[in-house]
PDB file of N, CA and C in Angstrom:
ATOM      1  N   UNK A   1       0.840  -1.170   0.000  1.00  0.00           N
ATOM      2  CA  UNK A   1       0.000   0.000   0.000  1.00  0.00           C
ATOM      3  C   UNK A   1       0.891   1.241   0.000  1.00  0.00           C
ATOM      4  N   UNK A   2       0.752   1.871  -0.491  1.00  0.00           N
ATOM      5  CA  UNK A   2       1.474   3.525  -0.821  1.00  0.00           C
ATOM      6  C   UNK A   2       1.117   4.016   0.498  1.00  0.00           C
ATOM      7  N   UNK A   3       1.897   4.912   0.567  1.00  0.00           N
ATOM      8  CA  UNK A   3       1.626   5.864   2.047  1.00  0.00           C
ATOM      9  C   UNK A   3       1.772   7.245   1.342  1.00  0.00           C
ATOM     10  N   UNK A   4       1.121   8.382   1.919  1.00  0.00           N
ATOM     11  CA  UNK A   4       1.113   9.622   1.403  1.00  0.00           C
ATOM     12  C   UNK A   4       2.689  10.033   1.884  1.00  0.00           C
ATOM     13  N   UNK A   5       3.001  10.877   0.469  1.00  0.00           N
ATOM     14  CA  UNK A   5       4.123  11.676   0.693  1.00  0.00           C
ATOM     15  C   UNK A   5       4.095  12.274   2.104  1.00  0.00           C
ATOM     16  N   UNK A   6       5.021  12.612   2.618  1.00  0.00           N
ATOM     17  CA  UNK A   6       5.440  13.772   3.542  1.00  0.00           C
ATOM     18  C   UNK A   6       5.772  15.130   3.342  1.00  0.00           C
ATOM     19  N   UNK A   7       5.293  16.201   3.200  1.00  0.00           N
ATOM     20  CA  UNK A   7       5.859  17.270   3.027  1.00  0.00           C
ATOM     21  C   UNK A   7       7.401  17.452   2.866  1.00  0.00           C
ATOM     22  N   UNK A   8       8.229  17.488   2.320  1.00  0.00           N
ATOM     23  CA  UNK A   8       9.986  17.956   2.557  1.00  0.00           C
ATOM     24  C   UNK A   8      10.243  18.817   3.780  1.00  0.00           C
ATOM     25  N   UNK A   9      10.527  18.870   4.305  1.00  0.00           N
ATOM     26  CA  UNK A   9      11.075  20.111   5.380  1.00  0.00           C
ATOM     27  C   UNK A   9      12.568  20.166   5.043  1.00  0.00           C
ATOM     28  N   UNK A  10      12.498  21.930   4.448  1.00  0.00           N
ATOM     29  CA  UNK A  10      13.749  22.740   3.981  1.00  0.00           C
ATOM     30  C   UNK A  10      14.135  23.132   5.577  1.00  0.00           C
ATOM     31  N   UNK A  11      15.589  23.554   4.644  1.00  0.00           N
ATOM     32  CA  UNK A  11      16.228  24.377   5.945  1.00  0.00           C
ATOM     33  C   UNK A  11      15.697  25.608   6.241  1.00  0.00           C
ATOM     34  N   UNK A  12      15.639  26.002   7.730  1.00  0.00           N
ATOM     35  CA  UNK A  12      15.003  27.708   7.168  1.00  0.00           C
ATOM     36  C   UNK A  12      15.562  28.294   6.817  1.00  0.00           C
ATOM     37  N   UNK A  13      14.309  29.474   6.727  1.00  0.00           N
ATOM     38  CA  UNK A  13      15.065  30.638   5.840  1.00  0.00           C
ATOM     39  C   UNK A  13      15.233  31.526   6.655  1.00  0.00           C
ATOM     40  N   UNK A  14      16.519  32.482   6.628  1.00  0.00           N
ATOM     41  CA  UNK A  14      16.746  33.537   7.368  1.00  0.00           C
ATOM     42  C   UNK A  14      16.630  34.528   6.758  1.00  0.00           C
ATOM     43  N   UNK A  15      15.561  35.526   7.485  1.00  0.00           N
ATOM     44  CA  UNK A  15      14.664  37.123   6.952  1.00  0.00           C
ATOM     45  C   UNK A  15      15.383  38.179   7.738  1.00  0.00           C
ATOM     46  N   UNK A  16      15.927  39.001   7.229  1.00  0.00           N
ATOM     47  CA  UNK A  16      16.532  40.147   7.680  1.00  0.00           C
ATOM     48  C   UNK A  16      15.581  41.453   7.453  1.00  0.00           C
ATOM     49  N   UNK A  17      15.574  42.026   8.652  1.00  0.00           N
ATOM     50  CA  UNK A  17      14.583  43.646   8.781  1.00  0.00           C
ATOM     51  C   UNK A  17      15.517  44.384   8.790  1.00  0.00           C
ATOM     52  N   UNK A  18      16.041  45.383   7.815  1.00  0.00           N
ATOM     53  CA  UNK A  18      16.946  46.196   8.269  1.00  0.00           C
ATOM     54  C   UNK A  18      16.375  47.179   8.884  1.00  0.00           C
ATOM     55  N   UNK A  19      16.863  48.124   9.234  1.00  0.00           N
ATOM     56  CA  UNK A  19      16.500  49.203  10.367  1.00  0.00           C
ATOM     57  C   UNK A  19      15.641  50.711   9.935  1.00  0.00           C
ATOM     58  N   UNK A  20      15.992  50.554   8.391  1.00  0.00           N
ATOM     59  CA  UNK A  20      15.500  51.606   7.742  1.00  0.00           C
ATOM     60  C   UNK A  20      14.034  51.029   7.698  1.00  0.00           C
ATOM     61  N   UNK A  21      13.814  49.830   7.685  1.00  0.00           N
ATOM     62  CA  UNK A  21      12.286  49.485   6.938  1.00  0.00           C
ATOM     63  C   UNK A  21      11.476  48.795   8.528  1.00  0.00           C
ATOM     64  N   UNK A  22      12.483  48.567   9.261  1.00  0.00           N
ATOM     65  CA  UNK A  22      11.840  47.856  10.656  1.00  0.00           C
ATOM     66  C   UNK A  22      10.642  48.943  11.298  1.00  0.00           C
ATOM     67  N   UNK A  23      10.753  50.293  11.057  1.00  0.00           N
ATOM     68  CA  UNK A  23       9.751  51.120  11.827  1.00  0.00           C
ATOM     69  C   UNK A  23       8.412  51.104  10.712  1.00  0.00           C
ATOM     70  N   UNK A  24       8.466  50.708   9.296  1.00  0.00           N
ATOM     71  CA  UNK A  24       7.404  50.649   8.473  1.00  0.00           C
ATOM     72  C   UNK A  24       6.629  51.396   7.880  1.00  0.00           C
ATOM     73  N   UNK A  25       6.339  51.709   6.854  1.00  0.00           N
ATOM     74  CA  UNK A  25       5.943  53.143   6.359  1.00  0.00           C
ATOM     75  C   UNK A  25       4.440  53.235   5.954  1.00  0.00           C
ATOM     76  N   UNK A  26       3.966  54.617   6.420  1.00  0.00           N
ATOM     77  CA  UNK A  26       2.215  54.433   6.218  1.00  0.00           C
ATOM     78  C   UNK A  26       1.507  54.791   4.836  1.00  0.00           C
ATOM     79  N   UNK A  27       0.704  54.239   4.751  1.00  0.00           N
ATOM     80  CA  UNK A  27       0.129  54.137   3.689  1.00  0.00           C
ATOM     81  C   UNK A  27      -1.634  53.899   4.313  1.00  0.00           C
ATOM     82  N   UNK A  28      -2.671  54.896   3.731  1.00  0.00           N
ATOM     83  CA  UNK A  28      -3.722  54.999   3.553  1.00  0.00           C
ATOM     84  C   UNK A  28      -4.494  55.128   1.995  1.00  0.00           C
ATOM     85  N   UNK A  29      -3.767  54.118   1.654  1.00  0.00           N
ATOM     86  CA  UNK A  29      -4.777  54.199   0.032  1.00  0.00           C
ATOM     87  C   UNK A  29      -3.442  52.914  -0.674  1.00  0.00           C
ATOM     88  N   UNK A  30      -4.113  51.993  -1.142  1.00  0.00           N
ATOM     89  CA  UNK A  30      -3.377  51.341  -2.427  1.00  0.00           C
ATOM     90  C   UNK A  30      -3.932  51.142  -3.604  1.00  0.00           C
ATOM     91  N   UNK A  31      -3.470  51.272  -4.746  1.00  0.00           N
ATOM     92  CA  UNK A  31      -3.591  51.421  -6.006  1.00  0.00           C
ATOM     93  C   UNK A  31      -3.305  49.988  -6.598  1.00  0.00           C
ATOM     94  N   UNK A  32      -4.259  49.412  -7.307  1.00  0.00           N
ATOM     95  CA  UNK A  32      -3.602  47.814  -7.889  1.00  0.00           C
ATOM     96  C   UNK A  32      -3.898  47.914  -9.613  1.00  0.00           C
ATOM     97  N   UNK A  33      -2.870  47.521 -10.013  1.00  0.00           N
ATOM     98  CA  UNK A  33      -3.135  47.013 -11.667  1.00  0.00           C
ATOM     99  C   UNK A  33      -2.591  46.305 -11.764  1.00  0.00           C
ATOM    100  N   UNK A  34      -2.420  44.975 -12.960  1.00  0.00           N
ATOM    101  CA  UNK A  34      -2.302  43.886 -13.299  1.00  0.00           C
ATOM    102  C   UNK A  34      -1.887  43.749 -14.842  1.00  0.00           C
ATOM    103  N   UNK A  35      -1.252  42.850 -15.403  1.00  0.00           N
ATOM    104  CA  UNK A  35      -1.240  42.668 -16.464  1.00  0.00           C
ATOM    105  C   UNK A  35      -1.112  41.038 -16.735  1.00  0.00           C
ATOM    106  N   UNK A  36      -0.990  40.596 -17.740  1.00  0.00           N
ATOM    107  CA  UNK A  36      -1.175  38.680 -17.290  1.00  0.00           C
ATOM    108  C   UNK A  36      -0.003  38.384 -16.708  1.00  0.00           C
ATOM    109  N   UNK A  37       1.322  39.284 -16.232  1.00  0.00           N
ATOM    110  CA  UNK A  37       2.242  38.651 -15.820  1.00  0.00           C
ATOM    111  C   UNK A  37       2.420  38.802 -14.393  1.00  0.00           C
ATOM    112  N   UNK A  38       1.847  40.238 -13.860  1.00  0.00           N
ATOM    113  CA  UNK A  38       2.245  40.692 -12.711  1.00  0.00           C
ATOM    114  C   UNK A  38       1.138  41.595 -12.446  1.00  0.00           C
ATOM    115  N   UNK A  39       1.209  41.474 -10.749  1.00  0.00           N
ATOM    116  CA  UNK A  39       0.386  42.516  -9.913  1.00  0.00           C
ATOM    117  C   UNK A  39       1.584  43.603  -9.272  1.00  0.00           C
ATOM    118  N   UNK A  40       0.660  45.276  -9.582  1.00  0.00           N
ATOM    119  CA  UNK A  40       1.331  46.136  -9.101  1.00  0.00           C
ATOM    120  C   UNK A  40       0.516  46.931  -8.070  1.00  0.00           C
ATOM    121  N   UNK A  41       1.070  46.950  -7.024  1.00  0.00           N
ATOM    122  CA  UNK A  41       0.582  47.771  -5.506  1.00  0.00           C
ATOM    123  C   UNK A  41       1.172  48.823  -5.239  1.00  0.00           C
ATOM    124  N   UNK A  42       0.406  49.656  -5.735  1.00  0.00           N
ATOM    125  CA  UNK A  42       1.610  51.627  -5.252  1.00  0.00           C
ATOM    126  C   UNK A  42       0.832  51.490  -3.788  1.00  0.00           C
ATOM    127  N   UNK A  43       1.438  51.505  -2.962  1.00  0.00           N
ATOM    128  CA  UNK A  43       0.920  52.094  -1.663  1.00  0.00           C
ATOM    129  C   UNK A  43       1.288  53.400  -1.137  1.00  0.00           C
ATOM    130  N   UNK A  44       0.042  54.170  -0.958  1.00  0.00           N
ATOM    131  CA  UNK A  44       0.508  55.530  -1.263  1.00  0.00           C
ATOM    132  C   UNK A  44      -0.193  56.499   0.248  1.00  0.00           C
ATOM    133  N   UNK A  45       0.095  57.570   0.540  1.00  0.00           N
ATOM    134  CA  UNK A  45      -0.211  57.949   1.722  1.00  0.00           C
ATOM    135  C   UNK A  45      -0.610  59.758   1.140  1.00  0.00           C
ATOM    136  N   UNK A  46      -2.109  59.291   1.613  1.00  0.00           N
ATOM    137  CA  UNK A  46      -2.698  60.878   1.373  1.00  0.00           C
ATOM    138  C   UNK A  46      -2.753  61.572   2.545  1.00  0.00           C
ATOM    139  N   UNK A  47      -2.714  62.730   2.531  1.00  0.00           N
ATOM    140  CA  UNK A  47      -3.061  63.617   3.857  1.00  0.00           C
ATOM    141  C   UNK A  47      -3.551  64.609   3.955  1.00  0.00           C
ATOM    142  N   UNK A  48      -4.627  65.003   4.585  1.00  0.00           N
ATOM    143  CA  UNK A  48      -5.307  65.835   4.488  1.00  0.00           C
ATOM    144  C   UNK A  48      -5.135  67.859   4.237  1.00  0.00           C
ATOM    145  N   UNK A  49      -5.853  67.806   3.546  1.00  0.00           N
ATOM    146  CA  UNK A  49      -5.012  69.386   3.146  1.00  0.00           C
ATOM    147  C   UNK A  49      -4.079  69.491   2.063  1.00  0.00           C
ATOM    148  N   UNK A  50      -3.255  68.147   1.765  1.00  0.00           N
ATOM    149  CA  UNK A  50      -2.096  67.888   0.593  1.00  0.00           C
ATOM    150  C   UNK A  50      -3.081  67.692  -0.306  1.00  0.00           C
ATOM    151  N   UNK A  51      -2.715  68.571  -1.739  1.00  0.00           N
ATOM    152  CA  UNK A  51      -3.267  68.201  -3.141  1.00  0.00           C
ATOM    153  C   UNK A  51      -2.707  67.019  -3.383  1.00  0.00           C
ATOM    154  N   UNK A  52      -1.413  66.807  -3.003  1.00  0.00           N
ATOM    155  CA  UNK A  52      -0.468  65.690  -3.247  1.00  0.00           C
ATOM    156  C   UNK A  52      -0.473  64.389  -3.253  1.00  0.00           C
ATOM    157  N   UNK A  53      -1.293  63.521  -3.600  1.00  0.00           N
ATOM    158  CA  UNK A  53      -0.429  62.351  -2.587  1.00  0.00           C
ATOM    159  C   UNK A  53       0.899  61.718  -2.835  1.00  0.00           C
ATOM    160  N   UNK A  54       1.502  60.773  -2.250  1.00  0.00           N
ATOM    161  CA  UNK A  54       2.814  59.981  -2.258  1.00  0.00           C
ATOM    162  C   UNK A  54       2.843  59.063  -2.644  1.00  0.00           C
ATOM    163  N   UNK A  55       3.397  57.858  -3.605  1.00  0.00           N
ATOM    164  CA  UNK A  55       3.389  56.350  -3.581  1.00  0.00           C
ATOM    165  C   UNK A  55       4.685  56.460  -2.944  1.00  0.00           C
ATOM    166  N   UNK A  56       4.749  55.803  -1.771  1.00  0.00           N
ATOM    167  CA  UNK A  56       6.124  55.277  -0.382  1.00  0.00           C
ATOM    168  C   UNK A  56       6.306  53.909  -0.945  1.00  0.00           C
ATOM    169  N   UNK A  57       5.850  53.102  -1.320  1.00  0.00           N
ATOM    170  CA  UNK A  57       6.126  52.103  -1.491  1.00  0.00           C
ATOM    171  C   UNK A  57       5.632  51.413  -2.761  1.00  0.00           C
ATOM    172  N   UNK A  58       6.203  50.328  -3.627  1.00  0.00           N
ATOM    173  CA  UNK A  58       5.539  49.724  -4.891  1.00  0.00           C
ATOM    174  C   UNK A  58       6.098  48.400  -4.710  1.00  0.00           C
ATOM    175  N   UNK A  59       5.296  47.562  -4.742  1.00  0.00           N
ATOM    176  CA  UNK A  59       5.169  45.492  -4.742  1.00  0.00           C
ATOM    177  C   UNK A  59       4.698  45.632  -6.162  1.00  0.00           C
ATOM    178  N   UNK A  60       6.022  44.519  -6.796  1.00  0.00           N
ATOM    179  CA  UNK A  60       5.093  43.728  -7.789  1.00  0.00           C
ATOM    180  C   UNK A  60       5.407  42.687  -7.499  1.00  0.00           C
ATOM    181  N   UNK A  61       4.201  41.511  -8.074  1.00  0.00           N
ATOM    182  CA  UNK A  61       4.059  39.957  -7.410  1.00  0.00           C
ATOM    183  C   UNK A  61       3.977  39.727  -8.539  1.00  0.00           C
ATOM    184  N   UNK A  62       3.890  38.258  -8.788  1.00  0.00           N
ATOM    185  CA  UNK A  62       3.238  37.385  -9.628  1.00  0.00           C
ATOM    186  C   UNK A  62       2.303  37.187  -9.190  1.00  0.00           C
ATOM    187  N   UNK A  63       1.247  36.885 -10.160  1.00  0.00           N
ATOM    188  CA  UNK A  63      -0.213  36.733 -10.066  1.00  0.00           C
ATOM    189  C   UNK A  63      -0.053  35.606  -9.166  1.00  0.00           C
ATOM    190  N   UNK A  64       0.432  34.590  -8.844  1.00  0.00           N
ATOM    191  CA  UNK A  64       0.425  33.066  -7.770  1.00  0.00           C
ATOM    192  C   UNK A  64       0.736  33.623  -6.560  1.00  0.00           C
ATOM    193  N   UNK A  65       1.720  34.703  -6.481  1.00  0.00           N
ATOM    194  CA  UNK A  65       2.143  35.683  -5.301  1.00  0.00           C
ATOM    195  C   UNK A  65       0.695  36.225  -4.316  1.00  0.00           C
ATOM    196  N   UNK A  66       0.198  37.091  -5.589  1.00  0.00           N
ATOM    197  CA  UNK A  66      -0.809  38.011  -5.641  1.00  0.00           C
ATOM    198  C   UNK A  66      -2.249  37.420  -4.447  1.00  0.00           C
ATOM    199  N   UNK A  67      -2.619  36.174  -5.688  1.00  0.00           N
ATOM    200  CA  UNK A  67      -3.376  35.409  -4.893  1.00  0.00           C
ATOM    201  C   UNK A  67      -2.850  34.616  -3.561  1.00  0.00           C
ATOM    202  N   UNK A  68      -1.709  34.665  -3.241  1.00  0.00           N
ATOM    203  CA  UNK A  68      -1.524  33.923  -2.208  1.00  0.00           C
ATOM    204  C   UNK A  68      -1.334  35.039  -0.942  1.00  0.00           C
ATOM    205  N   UNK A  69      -1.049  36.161  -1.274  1.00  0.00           N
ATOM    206  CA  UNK A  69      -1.044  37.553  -0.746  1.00  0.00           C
ATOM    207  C   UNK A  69      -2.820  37.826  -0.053  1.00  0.00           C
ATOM    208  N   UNK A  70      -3.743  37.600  -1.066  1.00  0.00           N
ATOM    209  CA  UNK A  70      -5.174  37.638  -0.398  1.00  0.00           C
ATOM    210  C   UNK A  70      -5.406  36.620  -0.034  1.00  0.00           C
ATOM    211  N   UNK A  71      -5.122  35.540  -0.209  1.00  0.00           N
ATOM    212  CA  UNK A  71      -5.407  34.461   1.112  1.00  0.00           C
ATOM    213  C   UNK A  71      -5.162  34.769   2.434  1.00  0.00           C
ATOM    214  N   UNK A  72      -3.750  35.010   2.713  1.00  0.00           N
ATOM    215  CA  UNK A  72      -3.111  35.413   3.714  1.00  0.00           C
ATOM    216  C   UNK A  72      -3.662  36.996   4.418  1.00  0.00           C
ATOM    217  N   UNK A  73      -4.528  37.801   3.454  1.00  0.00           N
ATOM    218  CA  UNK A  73      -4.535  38.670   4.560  1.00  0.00           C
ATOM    219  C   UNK A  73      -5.910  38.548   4.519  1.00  0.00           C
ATOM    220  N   UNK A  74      -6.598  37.824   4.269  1.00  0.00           N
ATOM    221  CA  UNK A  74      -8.143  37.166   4.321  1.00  0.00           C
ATOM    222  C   UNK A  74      -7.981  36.820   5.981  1.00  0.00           C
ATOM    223  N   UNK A  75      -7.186  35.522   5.669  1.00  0.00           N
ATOM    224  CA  UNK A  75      -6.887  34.854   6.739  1.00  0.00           C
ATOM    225  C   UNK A  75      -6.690  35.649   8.446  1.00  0.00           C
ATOM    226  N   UNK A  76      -6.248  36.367   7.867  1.00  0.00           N
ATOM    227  CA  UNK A  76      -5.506  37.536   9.491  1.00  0.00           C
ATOM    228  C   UNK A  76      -6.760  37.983   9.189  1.00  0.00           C
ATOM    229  N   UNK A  77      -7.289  39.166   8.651  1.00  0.00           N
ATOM    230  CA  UNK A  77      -8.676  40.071   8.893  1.00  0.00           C
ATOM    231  C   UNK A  77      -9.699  39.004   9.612  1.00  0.00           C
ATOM    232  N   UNK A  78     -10.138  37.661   9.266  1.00  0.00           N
ATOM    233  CA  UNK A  78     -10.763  36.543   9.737  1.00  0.00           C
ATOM    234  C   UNK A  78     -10.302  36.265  11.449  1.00  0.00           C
ATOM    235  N   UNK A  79      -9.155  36.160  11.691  1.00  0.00           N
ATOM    236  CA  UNK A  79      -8.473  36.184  13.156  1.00  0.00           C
ATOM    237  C   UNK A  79      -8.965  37.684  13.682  1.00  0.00           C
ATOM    238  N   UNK A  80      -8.480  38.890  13.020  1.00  0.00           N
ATOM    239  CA  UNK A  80      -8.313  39.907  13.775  1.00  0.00           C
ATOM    240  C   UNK A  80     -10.030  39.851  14.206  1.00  0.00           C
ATOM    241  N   UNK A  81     -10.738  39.998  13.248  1.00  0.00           N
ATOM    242  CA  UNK A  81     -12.391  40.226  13.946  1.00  0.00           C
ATOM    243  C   UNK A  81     -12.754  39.437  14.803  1.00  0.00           C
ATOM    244  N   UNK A  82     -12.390  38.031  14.788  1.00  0.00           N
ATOM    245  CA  UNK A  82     -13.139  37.015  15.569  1.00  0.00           C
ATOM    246  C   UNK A  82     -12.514  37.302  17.332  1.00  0.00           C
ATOM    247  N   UNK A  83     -10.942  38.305  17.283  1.00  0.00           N
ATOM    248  CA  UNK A  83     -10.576  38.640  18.397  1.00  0.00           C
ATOM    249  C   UNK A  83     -11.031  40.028  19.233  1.00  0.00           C
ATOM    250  N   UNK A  84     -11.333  40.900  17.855  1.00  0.00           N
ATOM    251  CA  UNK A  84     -11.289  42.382  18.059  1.00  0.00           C
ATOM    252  C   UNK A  84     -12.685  42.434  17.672  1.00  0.00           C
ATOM    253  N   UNK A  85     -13.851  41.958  17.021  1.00  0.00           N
ATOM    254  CA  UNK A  85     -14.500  42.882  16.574  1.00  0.00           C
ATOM    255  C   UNK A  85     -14.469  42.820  15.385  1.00  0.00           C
ATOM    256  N   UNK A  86     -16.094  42.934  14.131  1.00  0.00           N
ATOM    257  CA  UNK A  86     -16.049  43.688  13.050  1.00  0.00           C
ATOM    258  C   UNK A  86     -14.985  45.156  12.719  1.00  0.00           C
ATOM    259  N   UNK A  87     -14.583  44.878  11.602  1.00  0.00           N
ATOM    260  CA  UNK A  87     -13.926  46.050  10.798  1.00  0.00           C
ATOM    261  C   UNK A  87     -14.758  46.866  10.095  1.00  0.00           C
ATOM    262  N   UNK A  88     -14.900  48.058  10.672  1.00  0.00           N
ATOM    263  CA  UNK A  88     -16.201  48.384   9.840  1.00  0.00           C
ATOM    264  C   UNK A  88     -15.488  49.714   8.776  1.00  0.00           C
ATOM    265  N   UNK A  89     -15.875  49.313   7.389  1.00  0.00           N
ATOM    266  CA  UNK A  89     -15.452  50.326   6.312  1.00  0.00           C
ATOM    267  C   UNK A  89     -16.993  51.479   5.638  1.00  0.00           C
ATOM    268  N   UNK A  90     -16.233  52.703   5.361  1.00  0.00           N
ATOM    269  CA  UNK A  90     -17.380  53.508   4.681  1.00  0.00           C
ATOM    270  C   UNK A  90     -18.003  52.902   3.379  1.00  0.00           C
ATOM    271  N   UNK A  91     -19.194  53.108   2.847  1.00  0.00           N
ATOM    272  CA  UNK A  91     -19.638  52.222   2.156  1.00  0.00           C
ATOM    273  C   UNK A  91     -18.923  52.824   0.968  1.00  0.00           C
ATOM    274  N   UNK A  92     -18.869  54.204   0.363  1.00  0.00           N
ATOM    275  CA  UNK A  92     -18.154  54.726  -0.489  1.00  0.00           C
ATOM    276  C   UNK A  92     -16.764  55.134  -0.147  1.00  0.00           C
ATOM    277  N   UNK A  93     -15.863  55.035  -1.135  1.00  0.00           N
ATOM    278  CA  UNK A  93     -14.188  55.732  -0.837  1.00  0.00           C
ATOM    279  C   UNK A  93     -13.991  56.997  -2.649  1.00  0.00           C
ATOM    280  N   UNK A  94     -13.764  58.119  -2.097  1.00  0.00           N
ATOM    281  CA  UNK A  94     -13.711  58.471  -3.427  1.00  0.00           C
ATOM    282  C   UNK A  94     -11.876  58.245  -3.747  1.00  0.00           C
ATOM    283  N   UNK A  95     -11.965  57.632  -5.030  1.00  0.00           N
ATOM    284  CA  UNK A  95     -11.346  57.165  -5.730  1.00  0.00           C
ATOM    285  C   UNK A  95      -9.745  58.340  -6.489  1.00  0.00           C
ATOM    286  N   UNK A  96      -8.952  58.524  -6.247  1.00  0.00           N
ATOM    287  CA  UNK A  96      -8.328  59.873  -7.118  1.00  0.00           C
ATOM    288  C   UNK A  96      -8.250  58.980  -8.587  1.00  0.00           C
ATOM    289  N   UNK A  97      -8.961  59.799  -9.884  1.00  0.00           N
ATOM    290  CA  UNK A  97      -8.847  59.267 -11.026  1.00  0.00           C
ATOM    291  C   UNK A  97      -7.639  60.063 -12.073  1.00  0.00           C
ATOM    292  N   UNK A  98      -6.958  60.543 -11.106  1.00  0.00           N
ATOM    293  CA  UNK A  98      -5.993  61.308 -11.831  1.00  0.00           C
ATOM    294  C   UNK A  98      -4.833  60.635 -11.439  1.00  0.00           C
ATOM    295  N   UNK A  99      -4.961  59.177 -10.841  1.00  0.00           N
ATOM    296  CA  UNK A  99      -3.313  58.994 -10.616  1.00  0.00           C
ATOM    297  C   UNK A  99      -2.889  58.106 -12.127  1.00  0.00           C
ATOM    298  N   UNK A 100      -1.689  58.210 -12.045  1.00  0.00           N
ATOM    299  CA  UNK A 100      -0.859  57.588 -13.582  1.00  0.00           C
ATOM    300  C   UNK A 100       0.050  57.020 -13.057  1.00  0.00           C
ATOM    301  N   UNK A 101      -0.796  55.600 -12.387  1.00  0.00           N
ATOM    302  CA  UNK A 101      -0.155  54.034 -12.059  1.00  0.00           C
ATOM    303  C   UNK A 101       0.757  53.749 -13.482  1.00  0.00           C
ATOM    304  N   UNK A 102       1.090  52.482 -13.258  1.00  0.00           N
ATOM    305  CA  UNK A 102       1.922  51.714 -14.396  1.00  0.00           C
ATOM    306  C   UNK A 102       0.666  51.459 -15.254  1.00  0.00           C
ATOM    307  N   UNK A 103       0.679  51.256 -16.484  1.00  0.00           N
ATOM    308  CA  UNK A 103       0.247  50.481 -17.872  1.00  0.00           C
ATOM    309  C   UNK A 103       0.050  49.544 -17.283  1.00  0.00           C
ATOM    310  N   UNK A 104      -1.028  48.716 -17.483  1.00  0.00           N
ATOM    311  CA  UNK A 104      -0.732  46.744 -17.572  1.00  0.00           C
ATOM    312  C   UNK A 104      -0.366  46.123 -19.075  1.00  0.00           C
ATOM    313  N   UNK A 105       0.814  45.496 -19.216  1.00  0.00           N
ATOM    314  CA  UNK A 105       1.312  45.326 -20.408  1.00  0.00           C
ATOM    315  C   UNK A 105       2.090  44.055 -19.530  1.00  0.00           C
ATOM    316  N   UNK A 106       2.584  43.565 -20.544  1.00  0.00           N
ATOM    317  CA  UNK A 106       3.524  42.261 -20.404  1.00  0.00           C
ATOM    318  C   UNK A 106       4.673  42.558 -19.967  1.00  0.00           C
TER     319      UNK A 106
END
């Protein structure tokens, strides 16, 4: 009779925080576009009174990334409420239609 594989267990991996990125940078608004190869996330930080806003930060994933990225923060929002409480969002967000994200192209 066959027995099910075992998972492999790798060696770990060692993750380094350097010090510049360990305090973490804010962001109140992300921007997503896609193209069939890749997902792009400007995470960008508006503030009130600024015409301006900022993209502080830009992720691109692979789409297998991407989706495994909303699993994972499915997963935590699912923990955080069942500990904390509903998350409660405004039903509308107005949108800035003037930003000039990346193209989605190959």
């Amino acid at each position: 009779m066959d027995q099910p594989k075992k998972p492999k267990k790798g060696k770990p991996i060692e993750i380094e925080l350097k010090d510049d990125e360990a305090t973490g940078t804010y962001s109140n608004l992300v921007m997503i576009t896609h193209s069939p190869s890749e997902f792009v996330f400007d995470f960008i930080s508006m503030m009130p009174a600024v015409k301006k806003a900022k993209v502080v930060k830009r992720l691109v994933l692979t789409p297998d990334h991407a989706k495994r990225l909303a699993n994972a923060l499915n997963e935590n929002i699912r923990k955080y409420e069942s500990e904390h409480g509903a998350i409660t969002t405004k039903d509308k967000f107005d949108m800035p239609f003037n930003y000039r994200g990346p193209k989605p192209e190959a």
